[in-house]
PDB file of N, CA and C in Angstrom:
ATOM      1  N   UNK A   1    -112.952  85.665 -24.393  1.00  0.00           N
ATOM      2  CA  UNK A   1    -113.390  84.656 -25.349  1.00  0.00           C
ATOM      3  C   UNK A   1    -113.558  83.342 -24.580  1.00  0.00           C
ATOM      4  N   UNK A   2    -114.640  82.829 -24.878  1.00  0.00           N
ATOM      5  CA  UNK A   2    -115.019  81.865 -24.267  1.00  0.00           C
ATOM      6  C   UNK A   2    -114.190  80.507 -24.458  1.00  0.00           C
ATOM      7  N   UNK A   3    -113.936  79.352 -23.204  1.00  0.00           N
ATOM      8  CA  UNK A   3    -112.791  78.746 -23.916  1.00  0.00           C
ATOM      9  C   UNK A   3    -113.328  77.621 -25.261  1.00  0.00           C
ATOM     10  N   UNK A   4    -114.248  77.046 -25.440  1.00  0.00           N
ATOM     11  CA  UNK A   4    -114.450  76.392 -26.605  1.00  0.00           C
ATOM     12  C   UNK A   4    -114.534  77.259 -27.771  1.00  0.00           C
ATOM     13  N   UNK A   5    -115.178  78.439 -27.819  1.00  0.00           N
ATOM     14  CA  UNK A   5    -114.687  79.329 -28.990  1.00  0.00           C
ATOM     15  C   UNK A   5    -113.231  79.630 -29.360  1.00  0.00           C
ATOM     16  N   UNK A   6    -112.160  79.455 -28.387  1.00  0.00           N
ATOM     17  CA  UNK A   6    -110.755  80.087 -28.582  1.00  0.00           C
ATOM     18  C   UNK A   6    -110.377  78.494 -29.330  1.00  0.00           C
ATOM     19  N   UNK A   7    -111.055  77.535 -28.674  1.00  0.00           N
ATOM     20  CA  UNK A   7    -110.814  75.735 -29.197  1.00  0.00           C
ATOM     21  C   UNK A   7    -110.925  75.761 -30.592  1.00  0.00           C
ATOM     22  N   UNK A   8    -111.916  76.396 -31.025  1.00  0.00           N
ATOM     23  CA  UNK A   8    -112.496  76.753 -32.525  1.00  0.00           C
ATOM     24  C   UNK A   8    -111.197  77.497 -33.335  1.00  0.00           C
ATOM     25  N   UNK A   9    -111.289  78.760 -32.921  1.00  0.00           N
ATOM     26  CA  UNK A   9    -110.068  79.225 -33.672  1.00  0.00           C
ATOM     27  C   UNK A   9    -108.814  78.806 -33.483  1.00  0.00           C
ATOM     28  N   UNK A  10    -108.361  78.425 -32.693  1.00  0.00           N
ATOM     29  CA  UNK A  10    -107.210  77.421 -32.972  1.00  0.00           C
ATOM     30  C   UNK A  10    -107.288  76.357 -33.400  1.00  0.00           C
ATOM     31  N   UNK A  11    -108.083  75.707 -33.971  1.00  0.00           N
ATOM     32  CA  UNK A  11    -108.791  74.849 -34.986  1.00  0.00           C
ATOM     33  C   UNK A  11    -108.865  74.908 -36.019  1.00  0.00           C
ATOM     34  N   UNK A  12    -109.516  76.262 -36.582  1.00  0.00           N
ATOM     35  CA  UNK A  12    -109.302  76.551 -37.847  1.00  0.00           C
ATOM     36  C   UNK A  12    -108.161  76.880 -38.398  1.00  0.00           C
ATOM     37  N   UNK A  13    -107.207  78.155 -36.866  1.00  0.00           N
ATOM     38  CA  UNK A  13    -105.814  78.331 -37.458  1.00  0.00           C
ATOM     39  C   UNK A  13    -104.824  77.730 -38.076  1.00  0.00           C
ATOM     40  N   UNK A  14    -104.882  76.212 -37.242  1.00  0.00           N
ATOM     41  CA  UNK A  14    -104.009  75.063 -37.459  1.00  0.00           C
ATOM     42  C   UNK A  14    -104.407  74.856 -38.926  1.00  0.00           C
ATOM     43  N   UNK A  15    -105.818  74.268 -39.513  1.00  0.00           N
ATOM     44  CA  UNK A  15    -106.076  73.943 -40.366  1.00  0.00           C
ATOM     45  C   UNK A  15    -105.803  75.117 -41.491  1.00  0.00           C
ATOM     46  N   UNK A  16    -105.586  76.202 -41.403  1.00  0.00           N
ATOM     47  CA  UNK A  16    -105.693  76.915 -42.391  1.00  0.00           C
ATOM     48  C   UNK A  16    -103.639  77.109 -42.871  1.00  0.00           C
ATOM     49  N   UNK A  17    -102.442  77.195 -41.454  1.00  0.00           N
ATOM     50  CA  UNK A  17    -102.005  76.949 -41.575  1.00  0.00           C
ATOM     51  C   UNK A  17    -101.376  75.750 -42.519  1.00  0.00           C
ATOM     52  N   UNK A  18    -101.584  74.702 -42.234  1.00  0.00           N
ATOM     53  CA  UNK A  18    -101.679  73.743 -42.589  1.00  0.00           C
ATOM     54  C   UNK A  18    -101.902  73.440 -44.191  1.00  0.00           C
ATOM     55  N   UNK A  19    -102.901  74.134 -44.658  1.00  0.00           N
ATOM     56  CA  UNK A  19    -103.079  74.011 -46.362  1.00  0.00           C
ATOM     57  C   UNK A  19    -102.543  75.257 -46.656  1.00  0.00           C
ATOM     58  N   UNK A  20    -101.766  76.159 -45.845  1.00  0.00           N
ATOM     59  CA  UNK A  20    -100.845  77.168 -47.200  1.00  0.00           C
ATOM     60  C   UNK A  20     -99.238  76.533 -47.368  1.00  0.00           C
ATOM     61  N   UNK A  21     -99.533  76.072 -45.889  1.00  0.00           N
ATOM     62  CA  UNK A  21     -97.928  75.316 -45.937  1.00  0.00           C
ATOM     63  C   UNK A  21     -97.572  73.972 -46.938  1.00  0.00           C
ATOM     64  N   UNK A  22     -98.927  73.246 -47.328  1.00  0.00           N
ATOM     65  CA  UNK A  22     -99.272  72.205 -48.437  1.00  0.00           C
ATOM     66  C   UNK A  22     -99.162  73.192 -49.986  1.00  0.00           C
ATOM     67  N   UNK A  23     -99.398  74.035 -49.412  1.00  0.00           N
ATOM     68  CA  UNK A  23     -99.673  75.184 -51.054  1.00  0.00           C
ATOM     69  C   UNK A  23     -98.219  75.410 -51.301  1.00  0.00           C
ATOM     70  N   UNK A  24     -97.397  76.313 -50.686  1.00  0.00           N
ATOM     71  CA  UNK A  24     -96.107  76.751 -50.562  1.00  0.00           C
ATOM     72  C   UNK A  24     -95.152  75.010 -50.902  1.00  0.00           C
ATOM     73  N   UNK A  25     -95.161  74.840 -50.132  1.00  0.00           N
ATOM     74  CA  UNK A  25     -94.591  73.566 -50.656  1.00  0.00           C
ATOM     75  C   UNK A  25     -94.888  72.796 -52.012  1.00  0.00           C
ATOM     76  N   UNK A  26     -95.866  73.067 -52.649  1.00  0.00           N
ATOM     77  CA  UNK A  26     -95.966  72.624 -54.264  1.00  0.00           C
ATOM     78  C   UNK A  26     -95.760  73.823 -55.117  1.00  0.00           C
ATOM     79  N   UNK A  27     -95.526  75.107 -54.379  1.00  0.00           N
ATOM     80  CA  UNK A  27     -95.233  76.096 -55.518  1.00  0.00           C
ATOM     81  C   UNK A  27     -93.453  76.119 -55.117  1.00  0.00           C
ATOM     82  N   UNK A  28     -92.636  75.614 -54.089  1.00  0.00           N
ATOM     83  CA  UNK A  28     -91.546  75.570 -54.271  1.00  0.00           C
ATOM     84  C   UNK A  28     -90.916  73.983 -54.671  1.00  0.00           C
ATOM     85  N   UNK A  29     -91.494  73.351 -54.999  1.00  0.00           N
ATOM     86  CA  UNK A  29     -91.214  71.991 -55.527  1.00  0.00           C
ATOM     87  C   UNK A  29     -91.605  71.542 -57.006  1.00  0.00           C
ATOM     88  N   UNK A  30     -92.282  71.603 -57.479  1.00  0.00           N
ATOM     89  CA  UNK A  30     -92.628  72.051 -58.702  1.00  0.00           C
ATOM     90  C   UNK A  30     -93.178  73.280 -59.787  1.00  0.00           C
ATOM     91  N   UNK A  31     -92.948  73.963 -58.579  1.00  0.00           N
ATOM     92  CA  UNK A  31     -93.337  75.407 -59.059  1.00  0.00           C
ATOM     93  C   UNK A  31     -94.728  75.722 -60.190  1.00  0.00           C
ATOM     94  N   UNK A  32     -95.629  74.966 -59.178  1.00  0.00           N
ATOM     95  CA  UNK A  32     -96.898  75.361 -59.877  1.00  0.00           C
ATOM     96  C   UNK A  32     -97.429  75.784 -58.576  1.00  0.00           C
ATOM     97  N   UNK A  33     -98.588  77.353 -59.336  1.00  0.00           N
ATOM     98  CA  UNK A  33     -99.370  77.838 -58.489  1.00  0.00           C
ATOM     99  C   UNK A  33    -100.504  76.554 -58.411  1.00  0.00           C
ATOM    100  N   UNK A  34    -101.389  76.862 -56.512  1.00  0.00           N
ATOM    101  CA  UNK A  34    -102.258  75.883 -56.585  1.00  0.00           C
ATOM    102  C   UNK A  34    -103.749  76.385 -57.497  1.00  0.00           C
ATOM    103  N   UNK A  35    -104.390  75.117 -57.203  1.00  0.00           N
ATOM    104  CA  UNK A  35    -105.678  75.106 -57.986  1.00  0.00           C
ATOM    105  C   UNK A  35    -106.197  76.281 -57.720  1.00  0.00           C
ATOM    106  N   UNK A  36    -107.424  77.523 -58.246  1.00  0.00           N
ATOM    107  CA  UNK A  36    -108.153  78.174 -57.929  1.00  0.00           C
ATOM    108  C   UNK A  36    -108.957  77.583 -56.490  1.00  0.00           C
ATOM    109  N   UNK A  37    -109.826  76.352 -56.657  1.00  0.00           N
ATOM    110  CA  UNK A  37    -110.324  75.602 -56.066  1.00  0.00           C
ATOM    111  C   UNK A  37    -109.937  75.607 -54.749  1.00  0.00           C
ATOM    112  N   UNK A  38    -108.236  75.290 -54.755  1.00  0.00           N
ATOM    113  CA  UNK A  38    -107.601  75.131 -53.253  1.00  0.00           C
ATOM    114  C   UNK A  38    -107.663  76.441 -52.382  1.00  0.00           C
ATOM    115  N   UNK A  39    -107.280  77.410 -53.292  1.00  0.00           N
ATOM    116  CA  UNK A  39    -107.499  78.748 -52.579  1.00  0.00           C
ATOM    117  C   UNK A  39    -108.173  79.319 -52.400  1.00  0.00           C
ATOM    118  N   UNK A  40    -109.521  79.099 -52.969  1.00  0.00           N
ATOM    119  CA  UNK A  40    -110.790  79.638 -52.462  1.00  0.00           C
ATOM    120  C   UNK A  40    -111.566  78.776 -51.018  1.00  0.00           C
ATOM    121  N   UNK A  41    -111.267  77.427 -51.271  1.00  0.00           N
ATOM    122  CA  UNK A  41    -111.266  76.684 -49.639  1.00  0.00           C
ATOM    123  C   UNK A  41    -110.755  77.459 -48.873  1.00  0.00           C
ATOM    124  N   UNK A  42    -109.148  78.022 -48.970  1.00  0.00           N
ATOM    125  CA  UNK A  42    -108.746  78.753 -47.910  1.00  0.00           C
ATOM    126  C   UNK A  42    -109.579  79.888 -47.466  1.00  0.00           C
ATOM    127  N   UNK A  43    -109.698  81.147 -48.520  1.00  0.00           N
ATOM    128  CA  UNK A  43    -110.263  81.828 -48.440  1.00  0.00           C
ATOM    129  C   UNK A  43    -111.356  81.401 -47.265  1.00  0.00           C
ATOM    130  N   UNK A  44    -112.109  80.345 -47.765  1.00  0.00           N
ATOM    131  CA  UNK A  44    -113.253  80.124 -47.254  1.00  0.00           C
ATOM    132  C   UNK A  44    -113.236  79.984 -45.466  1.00  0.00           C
ATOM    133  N   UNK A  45    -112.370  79.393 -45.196  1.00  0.00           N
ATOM    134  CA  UNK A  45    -111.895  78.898 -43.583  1.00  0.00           C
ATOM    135  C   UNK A  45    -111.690  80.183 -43.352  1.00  0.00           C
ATOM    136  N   UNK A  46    -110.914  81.161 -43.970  1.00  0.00           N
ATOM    137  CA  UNK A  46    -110.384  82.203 -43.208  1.00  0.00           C
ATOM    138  C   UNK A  46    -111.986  83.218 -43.093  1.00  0.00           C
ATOM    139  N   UNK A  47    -112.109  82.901 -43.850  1.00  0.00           N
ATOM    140  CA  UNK A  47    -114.259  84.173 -43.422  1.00  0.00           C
ATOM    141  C   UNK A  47    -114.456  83.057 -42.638  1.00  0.00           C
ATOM    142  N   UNK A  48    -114.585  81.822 -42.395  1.00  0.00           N
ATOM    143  CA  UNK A  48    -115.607  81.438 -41.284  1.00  0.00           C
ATOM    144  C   UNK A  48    -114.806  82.069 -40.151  1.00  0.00           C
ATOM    145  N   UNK A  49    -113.515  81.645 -39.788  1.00  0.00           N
ATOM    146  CA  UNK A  49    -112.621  82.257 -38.809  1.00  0.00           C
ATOM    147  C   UNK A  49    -113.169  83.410 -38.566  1.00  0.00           C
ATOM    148  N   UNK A  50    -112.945  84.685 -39.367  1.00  0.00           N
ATOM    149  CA  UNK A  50    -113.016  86.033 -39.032  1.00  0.00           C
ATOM    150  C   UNK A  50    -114.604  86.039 -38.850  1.00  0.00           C
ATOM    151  N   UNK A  51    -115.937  85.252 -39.303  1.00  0.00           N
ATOM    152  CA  UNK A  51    -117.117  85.512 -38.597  1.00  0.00           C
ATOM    153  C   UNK A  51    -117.225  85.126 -37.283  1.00  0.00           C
ATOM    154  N   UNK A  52    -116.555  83.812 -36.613  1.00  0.00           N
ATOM    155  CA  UNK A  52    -116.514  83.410 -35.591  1.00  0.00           C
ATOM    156  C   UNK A  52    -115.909  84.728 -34.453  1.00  0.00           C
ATOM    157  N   UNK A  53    -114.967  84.856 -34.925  1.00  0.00           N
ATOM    158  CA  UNK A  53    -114.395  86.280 -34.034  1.00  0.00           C
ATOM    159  C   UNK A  53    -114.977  87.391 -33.856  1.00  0.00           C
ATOM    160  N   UNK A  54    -115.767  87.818 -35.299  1.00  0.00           N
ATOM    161  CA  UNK A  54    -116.274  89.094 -35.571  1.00  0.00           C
ATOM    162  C   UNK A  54    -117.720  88.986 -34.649  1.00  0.00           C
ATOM    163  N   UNK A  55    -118.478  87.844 -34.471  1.00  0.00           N
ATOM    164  CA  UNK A  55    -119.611  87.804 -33.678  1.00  0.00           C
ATOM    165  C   UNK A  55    -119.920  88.179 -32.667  1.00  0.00           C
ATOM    166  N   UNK A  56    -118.644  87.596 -31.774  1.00  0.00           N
ATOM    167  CA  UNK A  56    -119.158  88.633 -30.274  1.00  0.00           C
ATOM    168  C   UNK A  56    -118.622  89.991 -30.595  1.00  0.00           C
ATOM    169  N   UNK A  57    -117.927  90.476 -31.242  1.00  0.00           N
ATOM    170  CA  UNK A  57    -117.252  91.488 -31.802  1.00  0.00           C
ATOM    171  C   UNK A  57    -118.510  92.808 -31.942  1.00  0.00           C
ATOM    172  N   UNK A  58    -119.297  92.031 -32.964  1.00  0.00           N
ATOM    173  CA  UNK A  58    -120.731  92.760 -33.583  1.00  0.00           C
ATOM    174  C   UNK A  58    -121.433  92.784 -32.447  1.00  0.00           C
ATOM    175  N   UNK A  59    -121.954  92.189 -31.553  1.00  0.00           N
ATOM    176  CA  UNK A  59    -122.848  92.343 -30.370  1.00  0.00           C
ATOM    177  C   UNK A  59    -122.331  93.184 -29.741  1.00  0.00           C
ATOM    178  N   UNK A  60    -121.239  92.976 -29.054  1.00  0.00           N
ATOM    179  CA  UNK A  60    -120.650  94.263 -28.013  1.00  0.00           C
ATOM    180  C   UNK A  60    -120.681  95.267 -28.785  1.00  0.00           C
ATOM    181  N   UNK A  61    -120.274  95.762 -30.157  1.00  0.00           N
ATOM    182  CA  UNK A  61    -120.244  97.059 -30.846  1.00  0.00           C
ATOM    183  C   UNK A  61    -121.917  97.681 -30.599  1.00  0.00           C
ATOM    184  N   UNK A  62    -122.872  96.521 -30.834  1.00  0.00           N
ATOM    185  CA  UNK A  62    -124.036  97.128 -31.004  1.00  0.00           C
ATOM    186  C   UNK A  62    -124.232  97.279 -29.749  1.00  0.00           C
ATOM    187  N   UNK A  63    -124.616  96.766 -28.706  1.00  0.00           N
ATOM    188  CA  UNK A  63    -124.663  97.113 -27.291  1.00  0.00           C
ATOM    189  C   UNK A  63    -124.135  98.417 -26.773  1.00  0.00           C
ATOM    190  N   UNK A  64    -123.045  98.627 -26.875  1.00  0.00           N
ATOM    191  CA  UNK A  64    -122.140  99.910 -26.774  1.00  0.00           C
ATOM    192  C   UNK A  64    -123.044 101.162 -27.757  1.00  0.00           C
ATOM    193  N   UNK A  65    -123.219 100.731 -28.956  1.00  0.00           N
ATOM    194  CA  UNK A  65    -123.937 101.819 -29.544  1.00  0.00           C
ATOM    195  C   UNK A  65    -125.488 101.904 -28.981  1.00  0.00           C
ATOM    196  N   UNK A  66    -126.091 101.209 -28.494  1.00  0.00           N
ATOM    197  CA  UNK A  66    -127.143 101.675 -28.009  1.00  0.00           C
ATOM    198  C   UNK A  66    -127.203 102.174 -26.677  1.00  0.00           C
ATOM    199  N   UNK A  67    -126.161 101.643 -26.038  1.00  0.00           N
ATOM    200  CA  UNK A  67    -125.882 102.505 -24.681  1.00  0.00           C
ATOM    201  C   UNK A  67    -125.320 104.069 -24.892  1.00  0.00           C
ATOM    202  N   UNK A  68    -124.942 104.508 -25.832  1.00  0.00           N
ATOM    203  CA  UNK A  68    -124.887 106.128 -26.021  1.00  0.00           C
ATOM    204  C   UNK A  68    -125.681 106.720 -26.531  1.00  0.00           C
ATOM    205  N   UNK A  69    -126.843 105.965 -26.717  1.00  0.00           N
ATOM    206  CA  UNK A  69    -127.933 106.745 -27.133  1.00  0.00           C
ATOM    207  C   UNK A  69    -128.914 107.142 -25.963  1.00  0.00           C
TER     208      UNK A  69
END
């Protein structure tokens, strides 16, 4: 992994960290679940994450599959 791509996901990790530990902390302090809203942001960081990874991921898979043909 290239090093500004690994810069990326530890970028997002932090950040994604970061708002469950903001989440967790208002469901053990006032014990409300968060907004729909908040957790679909997460959601959201975590697919960009896993496309960022999955990309060179998908190229080498396809490469590899056309080399056994």
């Amino acid at each position: 992994m290239s090093q500004s791509k690994r810069e990326q996901v530890v970028s997002h990790l932090r950040y994604i960290r970061q708002e469950l530990r903001e989440m967790h902390q208002g469901v053990l302090d006032d014990g409300l679940l968060p907004e729909p809203g908040e957790i679909r942001g997460v959601m959201a960081q975590m697919e960009a994450l896993l496309e960022l990874l999955e990309g060179k991921g998908k190229s080498k898979v396809k490469a590899d599959e056309a080399e056994s043909y």
